[in-house]
Structure formats: structure tokens, C-alpha cells
C-alpha atoms as a PDB file:
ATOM      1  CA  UNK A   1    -113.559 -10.652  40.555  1.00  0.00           C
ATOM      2  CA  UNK A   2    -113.013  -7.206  42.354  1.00  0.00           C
ATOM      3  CA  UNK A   3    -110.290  -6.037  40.144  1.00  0.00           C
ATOM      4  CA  UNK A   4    -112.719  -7.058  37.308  1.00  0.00           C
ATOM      5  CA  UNK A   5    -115.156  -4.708  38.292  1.00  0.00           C
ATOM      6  CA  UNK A   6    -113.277  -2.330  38.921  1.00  0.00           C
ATOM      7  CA  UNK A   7    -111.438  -2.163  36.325  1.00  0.00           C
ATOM      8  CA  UNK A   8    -114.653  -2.236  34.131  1.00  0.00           C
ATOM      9  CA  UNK A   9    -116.424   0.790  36.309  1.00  0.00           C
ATOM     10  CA  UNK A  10    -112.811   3.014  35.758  1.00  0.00           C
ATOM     11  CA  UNK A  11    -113.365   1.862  31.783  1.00  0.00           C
ATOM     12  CA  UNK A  12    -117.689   2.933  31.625  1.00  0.00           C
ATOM     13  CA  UNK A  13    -116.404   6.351  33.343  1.00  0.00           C
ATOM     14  CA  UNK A  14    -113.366   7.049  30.832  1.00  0.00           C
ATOM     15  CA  UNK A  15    -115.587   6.105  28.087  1.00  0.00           C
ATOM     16  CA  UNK A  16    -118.188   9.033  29.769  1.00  0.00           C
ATOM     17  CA  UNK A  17    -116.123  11.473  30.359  1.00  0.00           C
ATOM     18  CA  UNK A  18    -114.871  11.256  26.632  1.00  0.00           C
ATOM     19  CA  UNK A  19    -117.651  11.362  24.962  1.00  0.00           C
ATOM     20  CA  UNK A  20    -119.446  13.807  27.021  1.00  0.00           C
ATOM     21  CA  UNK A  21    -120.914  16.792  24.630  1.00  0.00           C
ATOM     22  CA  UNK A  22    -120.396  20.473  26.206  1.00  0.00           C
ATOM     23  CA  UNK A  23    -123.641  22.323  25.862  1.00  0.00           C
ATOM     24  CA  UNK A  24    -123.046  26.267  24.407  1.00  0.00           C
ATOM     25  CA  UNK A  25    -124.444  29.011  26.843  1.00  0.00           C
ATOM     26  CA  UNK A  26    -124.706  31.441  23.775  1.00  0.00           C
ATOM     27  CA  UNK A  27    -127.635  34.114  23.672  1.00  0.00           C
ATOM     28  CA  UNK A  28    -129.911  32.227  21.259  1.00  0.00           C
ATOM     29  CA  UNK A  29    -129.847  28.491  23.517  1.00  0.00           C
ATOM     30  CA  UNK A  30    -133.133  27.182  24.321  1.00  0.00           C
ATOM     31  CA  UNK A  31    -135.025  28.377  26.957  1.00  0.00           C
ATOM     32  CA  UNK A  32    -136.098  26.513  30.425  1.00  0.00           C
ATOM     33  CA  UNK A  33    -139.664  26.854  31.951  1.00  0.00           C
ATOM     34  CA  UNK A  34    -141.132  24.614  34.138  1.00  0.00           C
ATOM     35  CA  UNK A  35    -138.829  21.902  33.320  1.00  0.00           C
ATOM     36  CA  UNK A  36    -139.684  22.622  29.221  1.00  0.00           C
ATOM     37  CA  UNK A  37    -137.035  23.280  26.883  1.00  0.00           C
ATOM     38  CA  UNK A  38    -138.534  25.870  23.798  1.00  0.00           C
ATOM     39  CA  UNK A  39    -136.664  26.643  20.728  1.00  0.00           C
ATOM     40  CA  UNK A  40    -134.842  29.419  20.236  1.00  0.00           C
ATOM     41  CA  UNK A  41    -136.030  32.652  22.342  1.00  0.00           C
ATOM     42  CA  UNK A  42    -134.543  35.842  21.311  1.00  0.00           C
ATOM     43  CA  UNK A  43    -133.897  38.258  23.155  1.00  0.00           C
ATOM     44  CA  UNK A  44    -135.265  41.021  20.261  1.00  0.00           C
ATOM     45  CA  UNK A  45    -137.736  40.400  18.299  1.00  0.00           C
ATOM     46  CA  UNK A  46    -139.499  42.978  15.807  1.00  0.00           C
ATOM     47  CA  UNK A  47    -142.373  41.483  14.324  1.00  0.00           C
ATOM     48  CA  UNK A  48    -144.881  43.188  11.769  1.00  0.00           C
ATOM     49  CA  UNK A  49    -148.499  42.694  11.536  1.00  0.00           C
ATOM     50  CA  UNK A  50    -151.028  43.958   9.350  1.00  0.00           C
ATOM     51  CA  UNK A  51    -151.448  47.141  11.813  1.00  0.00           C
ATOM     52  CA  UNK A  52    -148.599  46.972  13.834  1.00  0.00           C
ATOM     53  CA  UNK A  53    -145.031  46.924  14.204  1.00  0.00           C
ATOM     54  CA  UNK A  54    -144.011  44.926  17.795  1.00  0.00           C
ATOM     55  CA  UNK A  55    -141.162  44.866  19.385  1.00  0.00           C
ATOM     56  CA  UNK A  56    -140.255  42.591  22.088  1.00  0.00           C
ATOM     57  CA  UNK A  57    -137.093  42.385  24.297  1.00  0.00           C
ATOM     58  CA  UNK A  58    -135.992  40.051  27.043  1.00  0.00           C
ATOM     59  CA  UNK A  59    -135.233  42.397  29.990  1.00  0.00           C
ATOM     60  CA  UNK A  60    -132.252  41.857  32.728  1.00  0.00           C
ATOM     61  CA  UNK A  61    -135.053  40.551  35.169  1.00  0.00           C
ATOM     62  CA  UNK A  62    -136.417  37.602  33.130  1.00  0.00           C
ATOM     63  CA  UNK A  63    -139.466  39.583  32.300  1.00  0.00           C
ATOM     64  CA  UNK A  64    -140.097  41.040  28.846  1.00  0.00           C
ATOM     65  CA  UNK A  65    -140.782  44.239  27.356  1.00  0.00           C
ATOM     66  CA  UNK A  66    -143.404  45.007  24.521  1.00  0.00           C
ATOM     67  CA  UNK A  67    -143.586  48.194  22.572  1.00  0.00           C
ATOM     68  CA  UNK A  68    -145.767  48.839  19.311  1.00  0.00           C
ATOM     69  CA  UNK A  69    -146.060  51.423  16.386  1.00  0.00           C
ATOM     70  CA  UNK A  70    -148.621  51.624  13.527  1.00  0.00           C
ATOM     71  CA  UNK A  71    -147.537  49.461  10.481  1.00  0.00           C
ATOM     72  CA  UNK A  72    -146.097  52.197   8.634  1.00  0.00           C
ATOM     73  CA  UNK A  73    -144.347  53.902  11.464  1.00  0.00           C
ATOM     74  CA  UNK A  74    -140.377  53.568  11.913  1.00  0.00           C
ATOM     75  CA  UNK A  75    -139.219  51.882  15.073  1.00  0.00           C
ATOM     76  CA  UNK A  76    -137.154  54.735  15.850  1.00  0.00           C
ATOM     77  CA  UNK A  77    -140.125  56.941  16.215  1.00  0.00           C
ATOM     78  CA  UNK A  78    -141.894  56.865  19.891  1.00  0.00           C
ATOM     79  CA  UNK A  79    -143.315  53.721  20.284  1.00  0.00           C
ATOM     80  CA  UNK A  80    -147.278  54.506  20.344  1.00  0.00           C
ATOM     81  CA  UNK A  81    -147.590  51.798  23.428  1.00  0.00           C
ATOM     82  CA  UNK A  82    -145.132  50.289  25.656  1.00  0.00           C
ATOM     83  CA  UNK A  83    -146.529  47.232  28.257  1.00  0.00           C
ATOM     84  CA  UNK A  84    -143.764  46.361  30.788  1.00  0.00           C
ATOM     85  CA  UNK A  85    -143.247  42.638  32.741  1.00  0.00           C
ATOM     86  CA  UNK A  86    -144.396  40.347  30.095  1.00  0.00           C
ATOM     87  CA  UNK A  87    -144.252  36.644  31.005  1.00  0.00           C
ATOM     88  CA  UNK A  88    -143.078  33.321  28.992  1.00  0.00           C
ATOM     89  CA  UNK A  89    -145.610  30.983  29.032  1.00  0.00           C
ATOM     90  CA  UNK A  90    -145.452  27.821  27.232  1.00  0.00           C
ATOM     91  CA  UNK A  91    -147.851  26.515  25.196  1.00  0.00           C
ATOM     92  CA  UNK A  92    -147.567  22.243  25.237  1.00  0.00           C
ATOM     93  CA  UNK A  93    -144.126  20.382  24.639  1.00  0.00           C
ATOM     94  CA  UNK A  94    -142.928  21.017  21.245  1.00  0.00           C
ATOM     95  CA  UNK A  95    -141.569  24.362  21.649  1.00  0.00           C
ATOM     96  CA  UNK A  96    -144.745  26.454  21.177  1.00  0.00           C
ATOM     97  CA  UNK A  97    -144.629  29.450  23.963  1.00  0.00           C
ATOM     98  CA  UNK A  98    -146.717  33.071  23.883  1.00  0.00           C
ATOM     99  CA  UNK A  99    -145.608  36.311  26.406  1.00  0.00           C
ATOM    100  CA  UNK A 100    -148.702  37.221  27.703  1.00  0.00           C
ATOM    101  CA  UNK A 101    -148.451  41.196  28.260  1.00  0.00           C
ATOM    102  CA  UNK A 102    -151.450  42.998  30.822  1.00  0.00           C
ATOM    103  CA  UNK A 103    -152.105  47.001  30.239  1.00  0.00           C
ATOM    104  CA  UNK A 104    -155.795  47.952  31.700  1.00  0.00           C
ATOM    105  CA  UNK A 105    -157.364  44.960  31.596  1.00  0.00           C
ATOM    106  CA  UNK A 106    -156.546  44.078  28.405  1.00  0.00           C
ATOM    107  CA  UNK A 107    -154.316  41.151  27.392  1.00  0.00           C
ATOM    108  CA  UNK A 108    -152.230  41.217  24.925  1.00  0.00           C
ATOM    109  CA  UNK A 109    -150.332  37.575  23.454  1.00  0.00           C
ATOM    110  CA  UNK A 110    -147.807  37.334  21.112  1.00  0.00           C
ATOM    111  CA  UNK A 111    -147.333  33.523  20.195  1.00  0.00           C
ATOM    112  CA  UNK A 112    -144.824  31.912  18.732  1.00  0.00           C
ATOM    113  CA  UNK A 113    -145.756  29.325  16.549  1.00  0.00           C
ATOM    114  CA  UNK A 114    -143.413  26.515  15.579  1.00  0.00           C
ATOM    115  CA  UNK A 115    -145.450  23.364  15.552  1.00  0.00           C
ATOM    116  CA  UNK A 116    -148.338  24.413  13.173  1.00  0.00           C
ATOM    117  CA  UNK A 117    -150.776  22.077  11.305  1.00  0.00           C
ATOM    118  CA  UNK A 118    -149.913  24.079   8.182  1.00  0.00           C
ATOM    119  CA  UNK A 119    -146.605  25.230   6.553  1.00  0.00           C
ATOM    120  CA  UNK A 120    -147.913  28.472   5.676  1.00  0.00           C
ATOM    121  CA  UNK A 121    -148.824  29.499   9.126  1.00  0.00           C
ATOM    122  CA  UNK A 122    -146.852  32.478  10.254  1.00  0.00           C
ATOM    123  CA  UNK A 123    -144.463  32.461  12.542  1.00  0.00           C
ATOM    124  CA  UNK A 124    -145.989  34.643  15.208  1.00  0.00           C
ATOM    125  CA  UNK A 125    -149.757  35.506  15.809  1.00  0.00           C
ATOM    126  CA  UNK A 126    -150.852  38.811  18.181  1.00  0.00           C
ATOM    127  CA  UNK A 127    -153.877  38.070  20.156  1.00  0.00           C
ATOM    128  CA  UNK A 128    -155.735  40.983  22.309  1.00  0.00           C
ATOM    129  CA  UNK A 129    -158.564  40.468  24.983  1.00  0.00           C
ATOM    130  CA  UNK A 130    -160.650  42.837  26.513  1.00  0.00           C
ATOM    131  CA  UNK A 131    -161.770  42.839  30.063  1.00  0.00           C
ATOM    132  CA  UNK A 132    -164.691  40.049  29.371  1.00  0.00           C
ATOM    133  CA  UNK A 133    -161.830  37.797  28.011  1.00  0.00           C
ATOM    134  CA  UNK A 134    -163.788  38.437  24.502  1.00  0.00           C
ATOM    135  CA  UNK A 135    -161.050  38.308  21.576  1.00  0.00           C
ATOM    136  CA  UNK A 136    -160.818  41.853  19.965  1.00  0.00           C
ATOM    137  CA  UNK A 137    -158.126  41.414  17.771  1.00  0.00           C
ATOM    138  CA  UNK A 138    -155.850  38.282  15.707  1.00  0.00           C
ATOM    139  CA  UNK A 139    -153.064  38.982  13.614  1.00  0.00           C
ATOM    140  CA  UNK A 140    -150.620  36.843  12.131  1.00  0.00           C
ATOM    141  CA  UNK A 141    -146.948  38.367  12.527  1.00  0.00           C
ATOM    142  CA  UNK A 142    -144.299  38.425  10.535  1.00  0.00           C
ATOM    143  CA  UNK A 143    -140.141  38.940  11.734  1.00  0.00           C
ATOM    144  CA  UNK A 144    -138.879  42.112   9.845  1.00  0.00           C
ATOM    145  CA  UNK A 145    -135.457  41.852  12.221  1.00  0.00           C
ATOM    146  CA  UNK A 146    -133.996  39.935  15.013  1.00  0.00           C
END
């Protein structure tokens, strides 16, 4: 009876170890907050609005970096504004998230919308609040490069 089981436990953890799946650590993996798994993050993102051009990058301390042009500028010129330790926060459990960037009481959102009622929704919408949380501006975004 002993050698039974044990024979069948050595068997189960053969069978595990073989068919265990390696998980990639590349750059583009899904992200972890708060026990959440999101789609893809990128690290860079450009995304174009109706007014702007926004550019968001993951920086070496988790936190992320936001700088914005008029529509028509190129992103090699100065950026016009530049908001520093943006934070991940997600948004439910199907992968939605926004980085919520603060510059003088203002707020400024950038969501990322994957789970949408409607297939033509775009893929990123720019919110900005003032000071008395009223909404001052709503832009649906657009990726021009990752």
C-alpha cells in the first residue's frame, strides 16, 4: 500500500514538472497591481488626440512619465508640458487601467480602454480635472507609435 502511494505521488510530480509552462519575462508581459494582472503595458506609448500629442514612458522607479505637444507639433520639439510620478491604477478586472498624472491641482488620466461596450471605442481616452474635481477636458486617443 505504501509503495503504491508512493509510487503514484513520484508519477503526479513527473507528470508536473513536465508539463509545467515557463512564463516569458519579456518587456511587453502583463503587468501586476494589487494582485491584478492587465494586458499589455508598454513601456512607451505616444498617443494622439484631437489637441494633443502624449507621450508616456514607464520610468526605472515604477512611476511614469507624461509629456505633451499640440497636435501638430513633432515629438522631437520641446514637449509643451511634462508631469513627473504618474501612477498605474487599475480600473476593475478585465485589464482596464488609467495613470493618473497631478500638476497644480489638476489631474490629468490617460485610460486605457480594452473592455469597451463598443468596438469603435478608442483605445485610449485623456481625461483632465480641475481643482473642484469638475471635468475640463475628454479626448479619445489614438497610438501613432509604440
Amino acid at each position: 500500500m505504501i509503495k503504491t502511494f508512493l509510487l503514484g505521488t513520484l508519477c503526479l510530480a513527473q507528470f508536473s514538472l513536465a508539463y509545467a509552462k515557463e512564463i516569458p519575462n519579456d518587456s511587453k508581459a502583463s503587468h501586476v497591481v494589487s494582485g491584478y494582472a492587465f494586458q499589455e503595458v508598454p513601456k512607451t506609448v505616444i498617443i494622439k488626440t484631437k489637441k494633443f500629442k502624449i507621450r508616456i514612458d514607464k520610468q526605472p522607479n515604477g512611476k511614469y512619465l507624461y509629456q505633451s505637444w499640440n497636435a501638430n507639433a513633432k515629438i522631437t520639439a520641446k514637449p509643451s508640458m511634462i508631469i513627473s510620478d504618474g501612477e498605474l491604477v487599475p480600473d476593475g478586472t478585465g485589464g482596464n487601467y488609467y495613470i493618473v498624472f497631478n500638476n497644480e491641482g489638476y489631474s490629468y488620466q490617460v485610460w486605457r480602454n480594452y473592455l469597451t461596450d463598443s468596438a469603435k471605442k478608442a483605445p485610449y481616452t485623456l481625461t483632465v480635472t480641475d481643482q473642484n474635481d469638475q471635468e475640463i477636458v475628454r479626448q479619445d486617443g489614438y497610438v501613432v507609435k509604440n
